[in-house]
Structures are given as structure tokens and as C-alpha cells.
N, C-alpha and C. Protein backbone atom coordinates (compact mmCIF):
# COMPACT_ATOMS: atom_id res chain seq x y z
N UNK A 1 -22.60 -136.78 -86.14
CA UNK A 1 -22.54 -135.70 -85.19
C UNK A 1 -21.18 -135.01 -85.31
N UNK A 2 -20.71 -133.90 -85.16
CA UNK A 2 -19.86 -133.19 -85.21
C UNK A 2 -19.37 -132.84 -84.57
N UNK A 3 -17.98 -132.91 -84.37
CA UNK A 3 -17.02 -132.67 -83.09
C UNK A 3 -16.84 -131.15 -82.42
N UNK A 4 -16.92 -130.72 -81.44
CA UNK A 4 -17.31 -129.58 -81.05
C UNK A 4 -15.86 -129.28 -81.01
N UNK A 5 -15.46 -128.20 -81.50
CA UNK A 5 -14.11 -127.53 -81.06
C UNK A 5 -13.68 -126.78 -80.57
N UNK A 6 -12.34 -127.18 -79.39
CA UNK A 6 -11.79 -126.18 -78.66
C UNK A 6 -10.92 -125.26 -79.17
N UNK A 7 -11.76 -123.54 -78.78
CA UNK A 7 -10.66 -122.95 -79.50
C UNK A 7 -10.16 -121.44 -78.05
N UNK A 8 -9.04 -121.19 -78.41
CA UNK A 8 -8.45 -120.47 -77.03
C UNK A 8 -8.39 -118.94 -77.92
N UNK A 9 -9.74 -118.22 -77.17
CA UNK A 9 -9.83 -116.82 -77.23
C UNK A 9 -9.17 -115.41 -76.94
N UNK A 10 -8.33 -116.51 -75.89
CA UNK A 10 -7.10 -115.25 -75.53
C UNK A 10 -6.21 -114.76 -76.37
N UNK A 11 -6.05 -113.26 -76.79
CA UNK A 11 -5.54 -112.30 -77.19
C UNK A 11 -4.10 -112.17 -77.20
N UNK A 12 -3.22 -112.12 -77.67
CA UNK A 12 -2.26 -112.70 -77.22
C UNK A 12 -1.73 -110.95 -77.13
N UNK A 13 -0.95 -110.11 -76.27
CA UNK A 13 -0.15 -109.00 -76.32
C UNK A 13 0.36 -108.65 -77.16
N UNK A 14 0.68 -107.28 -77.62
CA UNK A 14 1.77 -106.83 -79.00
C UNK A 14 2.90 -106.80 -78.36
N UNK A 15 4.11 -106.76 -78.96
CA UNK A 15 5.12 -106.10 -78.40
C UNK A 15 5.98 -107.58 -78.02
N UNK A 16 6.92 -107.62 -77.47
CA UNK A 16 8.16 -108.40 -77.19
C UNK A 16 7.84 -108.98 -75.90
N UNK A 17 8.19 -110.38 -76.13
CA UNK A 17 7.78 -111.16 -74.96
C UNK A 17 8.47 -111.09 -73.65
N UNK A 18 7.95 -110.91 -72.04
CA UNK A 18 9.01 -110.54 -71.40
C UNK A 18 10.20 -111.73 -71.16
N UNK A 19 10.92 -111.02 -70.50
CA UNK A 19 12.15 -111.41 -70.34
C UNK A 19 12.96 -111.63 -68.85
N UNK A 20 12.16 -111.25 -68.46
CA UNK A 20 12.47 -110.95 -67.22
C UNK A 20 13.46 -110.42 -66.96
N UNK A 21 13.23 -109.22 -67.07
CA UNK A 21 14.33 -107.35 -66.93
C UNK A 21 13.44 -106.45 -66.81
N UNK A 22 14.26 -105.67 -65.94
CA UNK A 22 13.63 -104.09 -65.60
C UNK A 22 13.73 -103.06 -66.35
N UNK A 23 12.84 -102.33 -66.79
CA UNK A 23 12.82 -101.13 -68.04
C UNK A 23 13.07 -100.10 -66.88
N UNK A 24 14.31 -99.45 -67.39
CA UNK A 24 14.77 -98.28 -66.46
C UNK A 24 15.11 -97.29 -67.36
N UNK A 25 14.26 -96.40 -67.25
CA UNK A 25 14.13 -94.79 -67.94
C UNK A 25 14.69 -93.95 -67.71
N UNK A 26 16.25 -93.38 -68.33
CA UNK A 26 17.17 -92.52 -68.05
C UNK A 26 17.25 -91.70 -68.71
N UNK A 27 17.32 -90.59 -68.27
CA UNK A 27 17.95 -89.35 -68.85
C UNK A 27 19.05 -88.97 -69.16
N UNK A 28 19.65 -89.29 -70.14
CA UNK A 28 21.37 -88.87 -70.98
C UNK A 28 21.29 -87.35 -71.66
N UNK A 29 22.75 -86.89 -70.31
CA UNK A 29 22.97 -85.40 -70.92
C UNK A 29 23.76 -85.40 -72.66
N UNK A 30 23.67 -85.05 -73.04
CA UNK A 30 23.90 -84.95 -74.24
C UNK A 30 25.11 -85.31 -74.62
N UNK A 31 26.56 -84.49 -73.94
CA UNK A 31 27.54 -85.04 -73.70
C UNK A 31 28.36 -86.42 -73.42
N UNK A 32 27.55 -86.67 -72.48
CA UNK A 32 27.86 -88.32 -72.28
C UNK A 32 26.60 -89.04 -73.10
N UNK A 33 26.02 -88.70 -73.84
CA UNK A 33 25.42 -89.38 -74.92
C UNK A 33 26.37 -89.47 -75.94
N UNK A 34 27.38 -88.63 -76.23
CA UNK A 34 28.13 -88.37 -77.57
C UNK A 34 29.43 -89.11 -76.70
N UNK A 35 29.84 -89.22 -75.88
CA UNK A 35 30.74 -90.27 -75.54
C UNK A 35 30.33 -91.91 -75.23
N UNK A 36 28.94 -92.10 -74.96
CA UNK A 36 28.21 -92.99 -75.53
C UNK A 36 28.67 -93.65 -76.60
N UNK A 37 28.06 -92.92 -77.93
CA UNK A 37 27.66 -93.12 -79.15
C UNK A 37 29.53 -93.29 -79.82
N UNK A 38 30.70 -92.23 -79.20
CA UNK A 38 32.18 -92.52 -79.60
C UNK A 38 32.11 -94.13 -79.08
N UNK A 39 31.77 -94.87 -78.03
CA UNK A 39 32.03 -95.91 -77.25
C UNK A 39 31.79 -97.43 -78.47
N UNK A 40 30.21 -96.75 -78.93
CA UNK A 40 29.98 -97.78 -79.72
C UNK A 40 30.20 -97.93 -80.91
N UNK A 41 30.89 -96.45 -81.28
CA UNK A 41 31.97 -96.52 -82.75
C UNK A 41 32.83 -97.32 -82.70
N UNK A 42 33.59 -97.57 -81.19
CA UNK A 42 34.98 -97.73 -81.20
C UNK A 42 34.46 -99.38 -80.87
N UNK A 43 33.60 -99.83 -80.58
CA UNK A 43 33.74 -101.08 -80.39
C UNK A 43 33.18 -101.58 -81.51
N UNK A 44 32.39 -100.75 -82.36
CA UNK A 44 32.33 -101.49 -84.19
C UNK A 44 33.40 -101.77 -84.97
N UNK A 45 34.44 -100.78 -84.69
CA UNK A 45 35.88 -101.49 -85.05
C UNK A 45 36.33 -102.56 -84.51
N UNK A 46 36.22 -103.18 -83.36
CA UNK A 46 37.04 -104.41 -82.42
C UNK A 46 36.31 -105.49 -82.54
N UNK A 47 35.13 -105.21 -82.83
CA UNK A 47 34.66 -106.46 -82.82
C UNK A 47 33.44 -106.87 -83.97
N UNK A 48 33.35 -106.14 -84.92
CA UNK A 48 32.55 -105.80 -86.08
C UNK A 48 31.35 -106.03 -86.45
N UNK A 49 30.84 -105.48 -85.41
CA UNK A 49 29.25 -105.47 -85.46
C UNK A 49 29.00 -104.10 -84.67
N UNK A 50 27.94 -103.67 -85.34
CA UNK A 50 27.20 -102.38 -84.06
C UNK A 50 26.70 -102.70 -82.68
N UNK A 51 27.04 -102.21 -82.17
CA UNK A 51 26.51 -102.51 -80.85
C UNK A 51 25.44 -101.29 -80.52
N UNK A 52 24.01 -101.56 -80.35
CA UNK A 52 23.25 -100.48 -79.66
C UNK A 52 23.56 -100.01 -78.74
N UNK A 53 22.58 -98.79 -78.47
CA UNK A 53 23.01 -98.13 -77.23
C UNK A 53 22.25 -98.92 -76.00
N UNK A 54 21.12 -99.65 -75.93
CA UNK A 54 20.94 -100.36 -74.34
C UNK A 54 22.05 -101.26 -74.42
N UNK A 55 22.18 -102.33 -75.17
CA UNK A 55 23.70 -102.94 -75.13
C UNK A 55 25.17 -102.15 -74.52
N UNK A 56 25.52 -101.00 -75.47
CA UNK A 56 26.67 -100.69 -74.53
C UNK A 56 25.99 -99.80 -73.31
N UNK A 57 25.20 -99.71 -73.15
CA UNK A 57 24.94 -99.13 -71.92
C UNK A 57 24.90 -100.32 -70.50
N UNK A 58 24.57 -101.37 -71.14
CA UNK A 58 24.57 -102.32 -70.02
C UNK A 58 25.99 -102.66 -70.16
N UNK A 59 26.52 -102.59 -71.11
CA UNK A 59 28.19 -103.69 -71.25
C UNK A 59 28.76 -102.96 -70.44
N UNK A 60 28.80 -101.10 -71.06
CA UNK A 60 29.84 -100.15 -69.47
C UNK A 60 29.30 -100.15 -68.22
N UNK A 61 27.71 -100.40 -68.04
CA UNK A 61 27.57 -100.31 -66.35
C UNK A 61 27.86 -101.81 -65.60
N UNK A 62 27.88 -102.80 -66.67
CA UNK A 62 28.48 -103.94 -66.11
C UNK A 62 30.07 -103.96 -65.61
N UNK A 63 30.70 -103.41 -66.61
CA UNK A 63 32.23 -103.37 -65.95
C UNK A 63 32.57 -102.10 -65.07
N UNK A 64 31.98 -100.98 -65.31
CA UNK A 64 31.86 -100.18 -63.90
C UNK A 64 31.75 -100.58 -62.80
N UNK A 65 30.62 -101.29 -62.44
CA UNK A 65 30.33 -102.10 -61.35
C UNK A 65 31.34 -103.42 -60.96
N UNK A 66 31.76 -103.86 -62.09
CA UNK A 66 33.02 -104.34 -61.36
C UNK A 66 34.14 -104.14 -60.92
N UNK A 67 34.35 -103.36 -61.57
CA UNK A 67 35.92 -102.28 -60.96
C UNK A 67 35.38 -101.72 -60.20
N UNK A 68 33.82 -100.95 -59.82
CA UNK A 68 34.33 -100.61 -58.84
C UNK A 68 34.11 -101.40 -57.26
N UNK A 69 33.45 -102.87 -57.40
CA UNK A 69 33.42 -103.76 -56.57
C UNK A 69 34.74 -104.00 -56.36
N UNK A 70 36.17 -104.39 -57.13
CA UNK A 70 37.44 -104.62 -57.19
C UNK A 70 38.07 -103.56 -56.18
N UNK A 71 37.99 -102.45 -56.83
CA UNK A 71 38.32 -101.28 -55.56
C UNK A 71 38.06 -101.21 -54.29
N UNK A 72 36.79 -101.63 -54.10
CA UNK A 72 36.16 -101.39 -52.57
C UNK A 72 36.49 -102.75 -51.91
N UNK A 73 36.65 -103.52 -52.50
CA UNK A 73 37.08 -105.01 -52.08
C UNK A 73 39.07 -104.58 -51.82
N UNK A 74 39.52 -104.28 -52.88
CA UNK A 74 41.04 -103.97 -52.55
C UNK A 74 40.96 -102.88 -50.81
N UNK A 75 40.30 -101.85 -50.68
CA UNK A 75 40.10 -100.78 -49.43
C UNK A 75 39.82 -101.65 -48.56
N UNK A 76 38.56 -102.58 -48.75
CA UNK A 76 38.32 -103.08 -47.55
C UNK A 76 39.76 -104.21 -47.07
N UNK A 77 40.28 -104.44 -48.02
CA UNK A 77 41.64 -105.26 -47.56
C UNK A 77 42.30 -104.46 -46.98
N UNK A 78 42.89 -103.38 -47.31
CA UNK A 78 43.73 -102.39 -46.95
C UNK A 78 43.25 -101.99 -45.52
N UNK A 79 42.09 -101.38 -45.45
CA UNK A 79 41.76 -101.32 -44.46
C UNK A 79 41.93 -101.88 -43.10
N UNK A 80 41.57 -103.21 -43.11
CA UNK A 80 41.82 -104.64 -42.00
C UNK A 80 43.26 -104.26 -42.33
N UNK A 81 44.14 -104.19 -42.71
CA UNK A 81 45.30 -104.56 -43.02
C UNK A 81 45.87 -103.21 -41.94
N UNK A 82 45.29 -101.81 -41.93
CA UNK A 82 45.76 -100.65 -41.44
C UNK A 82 44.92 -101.26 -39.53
N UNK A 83 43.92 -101.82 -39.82
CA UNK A 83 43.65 -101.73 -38.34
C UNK A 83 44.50 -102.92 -37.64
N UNK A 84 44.78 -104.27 -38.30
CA UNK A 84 45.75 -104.88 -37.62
C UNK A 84 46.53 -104.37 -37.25
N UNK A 85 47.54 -103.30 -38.46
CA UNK A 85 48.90 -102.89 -37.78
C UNK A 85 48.46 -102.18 -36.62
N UNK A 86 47.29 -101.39 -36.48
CA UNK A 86 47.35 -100.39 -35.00
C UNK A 86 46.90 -101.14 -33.79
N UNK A 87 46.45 -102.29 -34.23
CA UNK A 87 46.42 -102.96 -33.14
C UNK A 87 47.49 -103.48 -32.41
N UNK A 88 48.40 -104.25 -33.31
CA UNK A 88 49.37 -104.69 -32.90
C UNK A 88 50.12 -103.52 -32.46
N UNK A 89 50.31 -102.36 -32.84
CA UNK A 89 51.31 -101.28 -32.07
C UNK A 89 50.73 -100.79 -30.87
N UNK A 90 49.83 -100.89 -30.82
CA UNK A 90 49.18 -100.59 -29.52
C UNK A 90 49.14 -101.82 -28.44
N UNK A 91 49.37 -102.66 -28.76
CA UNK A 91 49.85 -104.17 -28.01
C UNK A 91 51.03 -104.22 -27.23
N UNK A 92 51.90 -103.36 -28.17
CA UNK A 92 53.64 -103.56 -28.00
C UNK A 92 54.35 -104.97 -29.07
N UNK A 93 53.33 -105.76 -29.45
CA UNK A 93 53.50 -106.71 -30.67
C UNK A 93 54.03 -106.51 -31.68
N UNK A 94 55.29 -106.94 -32.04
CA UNK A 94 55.94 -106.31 -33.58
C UNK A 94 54.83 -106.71 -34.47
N UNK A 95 54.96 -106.08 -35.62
CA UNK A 95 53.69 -106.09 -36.70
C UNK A 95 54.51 -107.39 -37.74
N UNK A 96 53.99 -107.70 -37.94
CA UNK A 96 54.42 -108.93 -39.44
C UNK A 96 53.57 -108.07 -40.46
N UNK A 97 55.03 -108.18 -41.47
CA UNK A 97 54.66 -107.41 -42.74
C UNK A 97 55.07 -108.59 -43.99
């Protein structure tokens, strides 16, 4: 008798397996496409490989986003820092600096 065999009919998808990331569809003015494209010249010199453009596009919005988290984090210090002092002058409390 002959062994009946299991076989798995599912189709498997074309294309690149996910990854779990969001495909976000942007529109680049031309200009900052060509400062783009200078970006990833200049980092084929430093580090000697090409870098694509979703690559440096994620590498500059990654450090954008951190400088400008750094900034708003430095303000929000500054900030507390400007409302202590008016508190304390409005106390009659010398301020510690």
C-alpha cells in the first residue's frame, strides 16, 4: 500500500518578506532630492560603500529627530529653569544660580 502524501498548496507571495516597517510614500522636490543624492556621495567617501536613498533617508530623519528631541529637551530645561527664577522673585527668595 502506498503512503499517501502531505503536500502544502499554499502559494507562497512574490516580493520581499515583511519586516515589520511602514511603506511611507513621499514626495521629494527635486532640490532636496539633489541634496539628497550630494548626502550620499559624501558618505561614499567616509565610509566606502553606497548608501541608497531609503537608507540615507532614514539615517538623516533618524538624527534629525534626535537633535531635535536634544533641543526641545535642552528648552524644556531652560524653561523650568526661567519659571523657578520667577517664582522665587516673586517670593522675595534670592534665586540660587
Amino acid at each position: 500500500m502506498a503512503k499517501a502524501r502531505v503536500s502544502d498548496n499554499r502559494k507562497r507571495k512574490p516580493g520581499r518578506p515583511k519586516v515589520g516597517a511602514v511603506l511611507v510614500g513621499v514626495r521629494i522636490p527635486p532640490d532636496l532630492l539633489a541634496k539628497l543624492d550630494h548626502f550620499i556621495a559624501d558618505q561614499k567617501t567616509r565610509v566606502r560603500w553606497k548608501m541608497g536613498r531609503p537608507k540615507a533617508i532614514r539615517t538623516v530623519l533618524e538624527f534629525a529627530l534626535e537633535q531635535l528631541q536634544e533641543a526641545f529637551d535642552k528648552e524644556d530645561a531652560a524653561a523650568a529653569m526661567r519659571k523657578k527664577r520667577s517664582e522665587a522673585s516673586h517670593s522675595g527668595r534670592p534665586v540660587r544660580r
